[in-house]
PDB file of N, CA and C in Angstrom:
ATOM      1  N   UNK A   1      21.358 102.175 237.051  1.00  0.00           N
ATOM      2  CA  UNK A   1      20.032 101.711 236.653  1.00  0.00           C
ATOM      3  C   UNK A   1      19.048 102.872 236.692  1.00  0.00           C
ATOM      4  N   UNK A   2      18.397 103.158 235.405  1.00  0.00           N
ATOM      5  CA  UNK A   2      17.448 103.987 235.415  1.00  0.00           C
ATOM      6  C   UNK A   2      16.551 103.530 236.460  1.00  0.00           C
ATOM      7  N   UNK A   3      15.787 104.515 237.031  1.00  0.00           N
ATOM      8  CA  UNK A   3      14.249 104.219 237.960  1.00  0.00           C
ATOM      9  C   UNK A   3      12.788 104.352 236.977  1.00  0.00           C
ATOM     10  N   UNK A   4      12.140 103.312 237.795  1.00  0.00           N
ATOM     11  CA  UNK A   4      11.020 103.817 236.962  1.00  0.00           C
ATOM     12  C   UNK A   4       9.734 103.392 237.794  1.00  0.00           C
ATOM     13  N   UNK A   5       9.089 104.554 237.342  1.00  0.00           N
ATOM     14  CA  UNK A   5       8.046 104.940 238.086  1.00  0.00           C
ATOM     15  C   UNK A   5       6.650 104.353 236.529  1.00  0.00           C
ATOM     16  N   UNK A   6       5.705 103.880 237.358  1.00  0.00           N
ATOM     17  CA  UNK A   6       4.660 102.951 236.330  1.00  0.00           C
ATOM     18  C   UNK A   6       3.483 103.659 236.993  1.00  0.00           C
ATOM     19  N   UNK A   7       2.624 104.041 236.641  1.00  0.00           N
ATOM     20  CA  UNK A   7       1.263 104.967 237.026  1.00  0.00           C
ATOM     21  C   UNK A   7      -0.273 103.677 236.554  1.00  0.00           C
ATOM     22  N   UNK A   8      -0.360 102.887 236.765  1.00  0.00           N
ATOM     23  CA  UNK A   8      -1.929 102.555 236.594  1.00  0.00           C
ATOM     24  C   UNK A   8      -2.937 103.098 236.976  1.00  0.00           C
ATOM     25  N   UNK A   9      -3.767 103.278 235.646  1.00  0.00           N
ATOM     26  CA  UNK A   9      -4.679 104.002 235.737  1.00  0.00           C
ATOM     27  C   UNK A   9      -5.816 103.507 234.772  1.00  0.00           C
ATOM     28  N   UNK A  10      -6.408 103.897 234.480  1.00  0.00           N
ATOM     29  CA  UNK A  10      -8.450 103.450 233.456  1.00  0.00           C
ATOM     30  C   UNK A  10      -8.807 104.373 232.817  1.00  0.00           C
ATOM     31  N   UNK A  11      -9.556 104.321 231.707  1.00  0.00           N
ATOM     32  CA  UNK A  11      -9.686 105.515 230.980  1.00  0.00           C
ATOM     33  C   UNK A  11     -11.145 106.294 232.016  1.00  0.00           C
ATOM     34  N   UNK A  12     -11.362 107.536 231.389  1.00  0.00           N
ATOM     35  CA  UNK A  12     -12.736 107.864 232.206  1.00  0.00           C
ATOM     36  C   UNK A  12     -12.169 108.167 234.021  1.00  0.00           C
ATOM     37  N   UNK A  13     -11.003 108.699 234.381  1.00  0.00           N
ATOM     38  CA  UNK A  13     -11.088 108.825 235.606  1.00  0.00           C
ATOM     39  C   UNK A  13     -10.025 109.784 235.782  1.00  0.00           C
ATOM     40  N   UNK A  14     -10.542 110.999 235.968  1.00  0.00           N
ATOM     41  CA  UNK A  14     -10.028 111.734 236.387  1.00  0.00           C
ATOM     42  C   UNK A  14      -8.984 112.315 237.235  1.00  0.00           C
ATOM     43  N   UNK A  15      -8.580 111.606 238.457  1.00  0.00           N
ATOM     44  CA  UNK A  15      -7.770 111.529 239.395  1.00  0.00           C
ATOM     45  C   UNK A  15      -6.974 110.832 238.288  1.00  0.00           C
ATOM     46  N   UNK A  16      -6.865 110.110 237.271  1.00  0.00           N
ATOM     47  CA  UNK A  16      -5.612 109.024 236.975  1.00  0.00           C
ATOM     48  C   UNK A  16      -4.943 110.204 235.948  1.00  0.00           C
ATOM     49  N   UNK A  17      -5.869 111.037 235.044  1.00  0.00           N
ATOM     50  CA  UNK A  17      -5.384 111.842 234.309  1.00  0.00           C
ATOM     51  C   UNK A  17      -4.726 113.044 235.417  1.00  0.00           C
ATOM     52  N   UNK A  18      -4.649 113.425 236.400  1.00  0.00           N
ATOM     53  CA  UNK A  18      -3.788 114.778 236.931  1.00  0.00           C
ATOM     54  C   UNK A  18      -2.692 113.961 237.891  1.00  0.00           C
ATOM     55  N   UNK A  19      -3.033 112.533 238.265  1.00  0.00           N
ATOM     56  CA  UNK A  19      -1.897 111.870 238.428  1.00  0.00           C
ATOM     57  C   UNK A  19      -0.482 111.996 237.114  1.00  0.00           C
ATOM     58  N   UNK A  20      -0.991 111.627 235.676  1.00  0.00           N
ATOM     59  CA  UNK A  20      -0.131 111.245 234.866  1.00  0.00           C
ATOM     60  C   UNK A  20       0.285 112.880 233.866  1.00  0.00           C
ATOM     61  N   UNK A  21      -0.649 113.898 234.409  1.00  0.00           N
ATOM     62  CA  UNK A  21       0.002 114.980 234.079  1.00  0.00           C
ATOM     63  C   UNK A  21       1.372 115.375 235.243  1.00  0.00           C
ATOM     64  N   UNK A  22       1.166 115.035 236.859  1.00  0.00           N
ATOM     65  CA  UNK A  22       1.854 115.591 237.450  1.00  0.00           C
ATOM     66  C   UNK A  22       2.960 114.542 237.696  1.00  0.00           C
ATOM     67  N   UNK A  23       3.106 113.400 237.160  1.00  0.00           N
ATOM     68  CA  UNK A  23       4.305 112.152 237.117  1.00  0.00           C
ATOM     69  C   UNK A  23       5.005 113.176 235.879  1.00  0.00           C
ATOM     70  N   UNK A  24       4.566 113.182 234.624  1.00  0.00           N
ATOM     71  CA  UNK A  24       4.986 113.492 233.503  1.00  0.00           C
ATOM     72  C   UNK A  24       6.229 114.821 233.458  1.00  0.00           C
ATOM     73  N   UNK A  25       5.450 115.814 234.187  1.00  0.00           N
ATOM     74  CA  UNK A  25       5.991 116.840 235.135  1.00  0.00           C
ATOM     75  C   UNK A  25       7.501 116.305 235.869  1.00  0.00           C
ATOM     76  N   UNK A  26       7.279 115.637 236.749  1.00  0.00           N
ATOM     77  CA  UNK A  26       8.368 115.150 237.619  1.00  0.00           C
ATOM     78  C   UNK A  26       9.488 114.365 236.787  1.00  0.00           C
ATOM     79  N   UNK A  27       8.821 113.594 236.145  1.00  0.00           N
ATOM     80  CA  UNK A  27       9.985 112.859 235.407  1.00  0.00           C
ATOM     81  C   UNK A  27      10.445 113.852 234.476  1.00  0.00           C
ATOM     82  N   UNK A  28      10.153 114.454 233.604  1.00  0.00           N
ATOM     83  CA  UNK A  28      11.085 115.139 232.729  1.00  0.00           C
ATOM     84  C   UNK A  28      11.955 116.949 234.064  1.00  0.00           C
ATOM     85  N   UNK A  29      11.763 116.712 235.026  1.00  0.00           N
ATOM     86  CA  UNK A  29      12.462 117.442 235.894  1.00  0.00           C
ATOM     87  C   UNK A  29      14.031 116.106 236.378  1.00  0.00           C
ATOM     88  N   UNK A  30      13.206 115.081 236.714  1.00  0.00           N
ATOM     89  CA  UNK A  30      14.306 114.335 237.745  1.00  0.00           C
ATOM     90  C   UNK A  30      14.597 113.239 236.587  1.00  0.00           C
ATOM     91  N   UNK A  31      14.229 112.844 235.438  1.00  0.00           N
ATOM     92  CA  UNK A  31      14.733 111.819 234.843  1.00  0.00           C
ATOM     93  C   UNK A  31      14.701 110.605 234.848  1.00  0.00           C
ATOM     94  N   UNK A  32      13.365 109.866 235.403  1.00  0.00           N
ATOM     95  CA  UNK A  32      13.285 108.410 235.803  1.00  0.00           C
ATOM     96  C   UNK A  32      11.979 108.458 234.534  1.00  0.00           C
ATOM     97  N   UNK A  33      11.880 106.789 234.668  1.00  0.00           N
ATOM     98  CA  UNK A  33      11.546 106.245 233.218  1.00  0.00           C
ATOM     99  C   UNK A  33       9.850 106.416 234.055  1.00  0.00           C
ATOM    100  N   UNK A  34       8.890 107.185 233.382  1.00  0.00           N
ATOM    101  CA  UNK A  34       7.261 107.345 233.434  1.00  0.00           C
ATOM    102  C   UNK A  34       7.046 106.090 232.277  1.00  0.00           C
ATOM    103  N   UNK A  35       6.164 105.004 233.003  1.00  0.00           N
ATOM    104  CA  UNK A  35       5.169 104.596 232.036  1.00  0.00           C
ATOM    105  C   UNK A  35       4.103 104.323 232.830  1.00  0.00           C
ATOM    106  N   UNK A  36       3.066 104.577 231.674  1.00  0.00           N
ATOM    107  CA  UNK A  36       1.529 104.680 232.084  1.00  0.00           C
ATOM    108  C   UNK A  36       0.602 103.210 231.819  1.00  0.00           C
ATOM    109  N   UNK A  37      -0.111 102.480 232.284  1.00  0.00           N
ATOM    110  CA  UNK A  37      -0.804 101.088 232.269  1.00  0.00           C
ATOM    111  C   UNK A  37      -2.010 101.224 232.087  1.00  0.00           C
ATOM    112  N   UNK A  38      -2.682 101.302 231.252  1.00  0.00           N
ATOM    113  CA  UNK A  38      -4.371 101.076 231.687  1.00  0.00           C
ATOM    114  C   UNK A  38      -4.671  99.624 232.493  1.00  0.00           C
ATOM    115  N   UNK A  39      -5.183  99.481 233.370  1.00  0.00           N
ATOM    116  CA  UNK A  39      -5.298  98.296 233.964  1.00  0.00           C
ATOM    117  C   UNK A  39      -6.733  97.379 233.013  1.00  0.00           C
ATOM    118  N   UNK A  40      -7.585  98.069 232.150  1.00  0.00           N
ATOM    119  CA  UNK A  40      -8.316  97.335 231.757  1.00  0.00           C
ATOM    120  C   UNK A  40      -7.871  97.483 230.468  1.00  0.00           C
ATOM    121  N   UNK A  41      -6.979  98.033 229.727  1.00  0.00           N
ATOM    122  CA  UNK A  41      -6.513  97.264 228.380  1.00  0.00           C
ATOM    123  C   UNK A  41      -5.447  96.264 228.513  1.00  0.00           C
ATOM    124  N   UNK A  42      -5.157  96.375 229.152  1.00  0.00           N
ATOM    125  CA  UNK A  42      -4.354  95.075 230.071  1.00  0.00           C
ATOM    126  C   UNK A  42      -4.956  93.870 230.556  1.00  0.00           C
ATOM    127  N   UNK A  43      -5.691  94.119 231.067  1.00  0.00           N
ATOM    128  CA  UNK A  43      -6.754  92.946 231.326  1.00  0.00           C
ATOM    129  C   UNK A  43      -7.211  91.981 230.203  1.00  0.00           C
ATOM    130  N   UNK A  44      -7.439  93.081 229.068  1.00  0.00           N
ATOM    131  CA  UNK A  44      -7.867  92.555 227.748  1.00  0.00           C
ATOM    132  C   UNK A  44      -6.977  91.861 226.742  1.00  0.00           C
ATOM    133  N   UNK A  45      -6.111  92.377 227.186  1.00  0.00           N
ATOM    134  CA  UNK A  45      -4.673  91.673 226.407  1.00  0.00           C
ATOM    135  C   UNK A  45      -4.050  90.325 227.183  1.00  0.00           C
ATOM    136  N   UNK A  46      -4.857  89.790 228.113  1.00  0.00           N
ATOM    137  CA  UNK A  46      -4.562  88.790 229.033  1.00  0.00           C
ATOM    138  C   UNK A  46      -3.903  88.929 230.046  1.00  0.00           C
ATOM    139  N   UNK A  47      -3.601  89.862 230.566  1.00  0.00           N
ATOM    140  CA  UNK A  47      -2.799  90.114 231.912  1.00  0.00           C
ATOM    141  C   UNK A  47      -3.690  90.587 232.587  1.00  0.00           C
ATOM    142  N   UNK A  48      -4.572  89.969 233.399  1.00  0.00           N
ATOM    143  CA  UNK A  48      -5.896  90.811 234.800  1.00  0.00           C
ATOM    144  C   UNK A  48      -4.703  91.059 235.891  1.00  0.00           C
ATOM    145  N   UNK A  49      -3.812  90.674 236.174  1.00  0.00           N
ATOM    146  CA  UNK A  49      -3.385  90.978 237.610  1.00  0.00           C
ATOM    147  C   UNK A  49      -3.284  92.099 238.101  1.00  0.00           C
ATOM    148  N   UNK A  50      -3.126  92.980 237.488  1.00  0.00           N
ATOM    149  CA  UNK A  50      -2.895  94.861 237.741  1.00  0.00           C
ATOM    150  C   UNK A  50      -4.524  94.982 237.922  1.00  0.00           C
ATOM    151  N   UNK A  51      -5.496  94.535 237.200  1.00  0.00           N
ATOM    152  CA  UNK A  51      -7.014  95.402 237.739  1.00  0.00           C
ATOM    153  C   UNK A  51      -7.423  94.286 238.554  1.00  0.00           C
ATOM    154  N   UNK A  52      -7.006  92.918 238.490  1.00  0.00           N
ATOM    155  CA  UNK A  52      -7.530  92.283 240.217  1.00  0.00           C
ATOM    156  C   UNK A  52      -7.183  92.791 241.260  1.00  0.00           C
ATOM    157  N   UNK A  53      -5.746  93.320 241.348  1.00  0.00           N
ATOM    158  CA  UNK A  53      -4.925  93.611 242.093  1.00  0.00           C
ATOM    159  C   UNK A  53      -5.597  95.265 242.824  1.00  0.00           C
ATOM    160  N   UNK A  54      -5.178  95.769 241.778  1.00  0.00           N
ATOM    161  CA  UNK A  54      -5.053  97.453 242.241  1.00  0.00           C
ATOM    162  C   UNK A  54      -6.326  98.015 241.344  1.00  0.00           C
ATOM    163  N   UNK A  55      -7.356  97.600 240.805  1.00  0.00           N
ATOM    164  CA  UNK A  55      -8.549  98.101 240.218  1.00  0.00           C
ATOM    165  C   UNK A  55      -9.517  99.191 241.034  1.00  0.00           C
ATOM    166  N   UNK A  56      -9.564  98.609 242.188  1.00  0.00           N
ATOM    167  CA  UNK A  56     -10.542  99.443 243.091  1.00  0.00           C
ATOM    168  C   UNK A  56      -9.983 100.435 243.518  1.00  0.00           C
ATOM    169  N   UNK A  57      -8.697 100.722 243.203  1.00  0.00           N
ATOM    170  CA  UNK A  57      -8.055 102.189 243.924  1.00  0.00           C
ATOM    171  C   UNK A  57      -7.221 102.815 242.902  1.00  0.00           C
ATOM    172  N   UNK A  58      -7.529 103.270 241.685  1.00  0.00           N
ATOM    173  CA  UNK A  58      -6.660 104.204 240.677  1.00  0.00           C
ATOM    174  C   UNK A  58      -6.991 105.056 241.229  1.00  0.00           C
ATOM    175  N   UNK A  59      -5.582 106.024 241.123  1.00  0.00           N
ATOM    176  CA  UNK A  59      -4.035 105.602 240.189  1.00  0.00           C
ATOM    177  C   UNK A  59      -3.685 105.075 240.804  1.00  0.00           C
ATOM    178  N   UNK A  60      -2.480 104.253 240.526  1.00  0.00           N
ATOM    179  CA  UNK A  60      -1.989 103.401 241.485  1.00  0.00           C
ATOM    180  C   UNK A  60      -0.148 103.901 241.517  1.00  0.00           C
ATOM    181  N   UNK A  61       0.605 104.381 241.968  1.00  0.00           N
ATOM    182  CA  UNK A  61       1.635 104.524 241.708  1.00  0.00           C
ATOM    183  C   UNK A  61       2.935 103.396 241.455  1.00  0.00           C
ATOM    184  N   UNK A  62       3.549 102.901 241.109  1.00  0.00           N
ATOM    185  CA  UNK A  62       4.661 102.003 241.710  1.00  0.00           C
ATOM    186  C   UNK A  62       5.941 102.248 241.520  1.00  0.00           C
ATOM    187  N   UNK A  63       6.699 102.408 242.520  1.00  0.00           N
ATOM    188  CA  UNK A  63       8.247 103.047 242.302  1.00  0.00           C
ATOM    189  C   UNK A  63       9.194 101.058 241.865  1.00  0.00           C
ATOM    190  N   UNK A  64       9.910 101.245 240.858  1.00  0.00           N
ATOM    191  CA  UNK A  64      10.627 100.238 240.737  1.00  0.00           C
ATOM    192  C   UNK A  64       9.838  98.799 240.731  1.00  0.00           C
ATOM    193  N   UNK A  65       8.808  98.958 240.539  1.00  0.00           N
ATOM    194  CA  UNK A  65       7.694  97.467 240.618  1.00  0.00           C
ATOM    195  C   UNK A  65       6.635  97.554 241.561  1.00  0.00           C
ATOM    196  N   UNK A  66       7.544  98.221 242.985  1.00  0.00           N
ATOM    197  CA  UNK A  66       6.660  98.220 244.430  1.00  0.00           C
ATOM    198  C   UNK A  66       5.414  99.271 244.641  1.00  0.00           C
ATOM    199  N   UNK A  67       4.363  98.873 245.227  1.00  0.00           N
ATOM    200  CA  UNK A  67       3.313  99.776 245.002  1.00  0.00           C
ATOM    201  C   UNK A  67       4.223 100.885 246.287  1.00  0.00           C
ATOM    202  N   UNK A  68       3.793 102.372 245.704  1.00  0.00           N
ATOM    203  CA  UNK A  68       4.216 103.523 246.338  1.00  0.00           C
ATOM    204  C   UNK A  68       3.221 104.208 246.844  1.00  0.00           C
ATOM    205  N   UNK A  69       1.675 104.799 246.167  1.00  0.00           N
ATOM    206  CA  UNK A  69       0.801 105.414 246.310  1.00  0.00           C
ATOM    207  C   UNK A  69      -0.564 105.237 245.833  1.00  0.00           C
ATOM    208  N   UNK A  70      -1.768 105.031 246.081  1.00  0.00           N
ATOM    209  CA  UNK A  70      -2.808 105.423 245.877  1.00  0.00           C
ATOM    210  C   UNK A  70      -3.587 106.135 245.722  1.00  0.00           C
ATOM    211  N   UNK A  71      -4.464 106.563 244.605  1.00  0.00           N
ATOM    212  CA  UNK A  71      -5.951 108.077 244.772  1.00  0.00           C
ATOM    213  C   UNK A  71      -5.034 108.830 244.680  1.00  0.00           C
ATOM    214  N   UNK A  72      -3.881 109.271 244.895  1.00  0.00           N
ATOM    215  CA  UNK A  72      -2.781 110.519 244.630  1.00  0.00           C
ATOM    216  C   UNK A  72      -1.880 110.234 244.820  1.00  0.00           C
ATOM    217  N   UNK A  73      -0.552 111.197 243.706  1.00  0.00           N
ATOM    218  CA  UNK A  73       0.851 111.461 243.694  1.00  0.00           C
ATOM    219  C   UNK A  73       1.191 111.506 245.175  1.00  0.00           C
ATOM    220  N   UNK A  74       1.941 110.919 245.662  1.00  0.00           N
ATOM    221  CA  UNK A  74       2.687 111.762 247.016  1.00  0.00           C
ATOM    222  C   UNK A  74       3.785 112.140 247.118  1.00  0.00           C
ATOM    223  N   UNK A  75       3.887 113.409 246.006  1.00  0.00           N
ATOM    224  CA  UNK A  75       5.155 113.333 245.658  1.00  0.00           C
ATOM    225  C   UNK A  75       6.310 113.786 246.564  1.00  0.00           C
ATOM    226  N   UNK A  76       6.225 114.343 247.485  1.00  0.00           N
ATOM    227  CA  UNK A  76       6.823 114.831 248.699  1.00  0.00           C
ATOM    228  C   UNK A  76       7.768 113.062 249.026  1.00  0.00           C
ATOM    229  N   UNK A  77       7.142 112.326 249.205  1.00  0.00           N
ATOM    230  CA  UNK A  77       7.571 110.697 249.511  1.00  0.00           C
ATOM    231  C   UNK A  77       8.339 110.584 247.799  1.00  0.00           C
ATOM    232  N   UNK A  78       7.434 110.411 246.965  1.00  0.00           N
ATOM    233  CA  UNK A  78       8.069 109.873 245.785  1.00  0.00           C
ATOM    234  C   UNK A  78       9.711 110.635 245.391  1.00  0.00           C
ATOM    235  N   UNK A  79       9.397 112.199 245.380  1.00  0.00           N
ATOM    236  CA  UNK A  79      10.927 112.757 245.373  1.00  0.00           C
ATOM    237  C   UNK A  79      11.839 112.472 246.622  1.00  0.00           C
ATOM    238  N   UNK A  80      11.478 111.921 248.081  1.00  0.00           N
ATOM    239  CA  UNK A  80      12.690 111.325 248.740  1.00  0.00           C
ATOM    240  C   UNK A  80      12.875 109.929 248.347  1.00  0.00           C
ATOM    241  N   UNK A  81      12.023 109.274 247.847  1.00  0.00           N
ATOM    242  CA  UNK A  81      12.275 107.822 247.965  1.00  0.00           C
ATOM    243  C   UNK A  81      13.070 108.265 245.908  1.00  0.00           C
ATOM    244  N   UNK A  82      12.838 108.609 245.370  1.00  0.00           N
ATOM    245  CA  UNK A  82      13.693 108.410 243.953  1.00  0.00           C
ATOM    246  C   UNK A  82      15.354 108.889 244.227  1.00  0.00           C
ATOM    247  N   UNK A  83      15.238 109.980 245.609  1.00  0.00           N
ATOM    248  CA  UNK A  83      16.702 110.091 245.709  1.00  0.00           C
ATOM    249  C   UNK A  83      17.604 109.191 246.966  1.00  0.00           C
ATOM    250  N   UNK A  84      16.707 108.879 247.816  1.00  0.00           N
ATOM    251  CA  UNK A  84      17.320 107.844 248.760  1.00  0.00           C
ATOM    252  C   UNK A  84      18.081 106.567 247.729  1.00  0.00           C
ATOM    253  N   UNK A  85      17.396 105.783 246.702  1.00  0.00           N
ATOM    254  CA  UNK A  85      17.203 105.224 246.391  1.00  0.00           C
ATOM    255  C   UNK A  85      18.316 104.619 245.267  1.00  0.00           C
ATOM    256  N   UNK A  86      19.001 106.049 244.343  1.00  0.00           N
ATOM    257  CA  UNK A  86      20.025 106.293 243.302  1.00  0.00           C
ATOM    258  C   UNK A  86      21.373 106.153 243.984  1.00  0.00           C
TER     259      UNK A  86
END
């Protein structure tokens, strides 16, 4: 099973853009599936649960569904937990 790592984030916020440059980075090194969420075009498309949920704290990381990180990559955790994990 591929892994996959999901980044929510909002347009206009800075921390979410050097989050999804430095995921982007990692995944094309280690090979797990990067996708990126805006939590408020999502919202708009009828799904609020990602910006009720995790709105007040982008980026939001989630390894495999589960929230992993907040406000920053931790990738030190994220590269043991993608290889504990395989």
């Amino acid at each position: 099973m591929d892994r996959q790592v999901q980044l929510l984030t909002r347009q206009g916020c800075p921390m979410c853009a050097a989050a999804a440059s430095q995921l982007a980075a990692m995944a094309a090194e280690l090979g797990f599936d990067l996708v990126v969420t805006d939590v408020d075009e999502a919202a708009a498309a009828g799904q609020p649960a990602l910006r009720a949920e995790f709105g007040d704290r982008l980026p939001v990381v989630l390894l495999d569904g589960a929230e992993h990180s907040y406000w920053e990559v931790d990738e030190p955790r994220l590269r043991a937990d993608l290889q504990r994990r395989t």
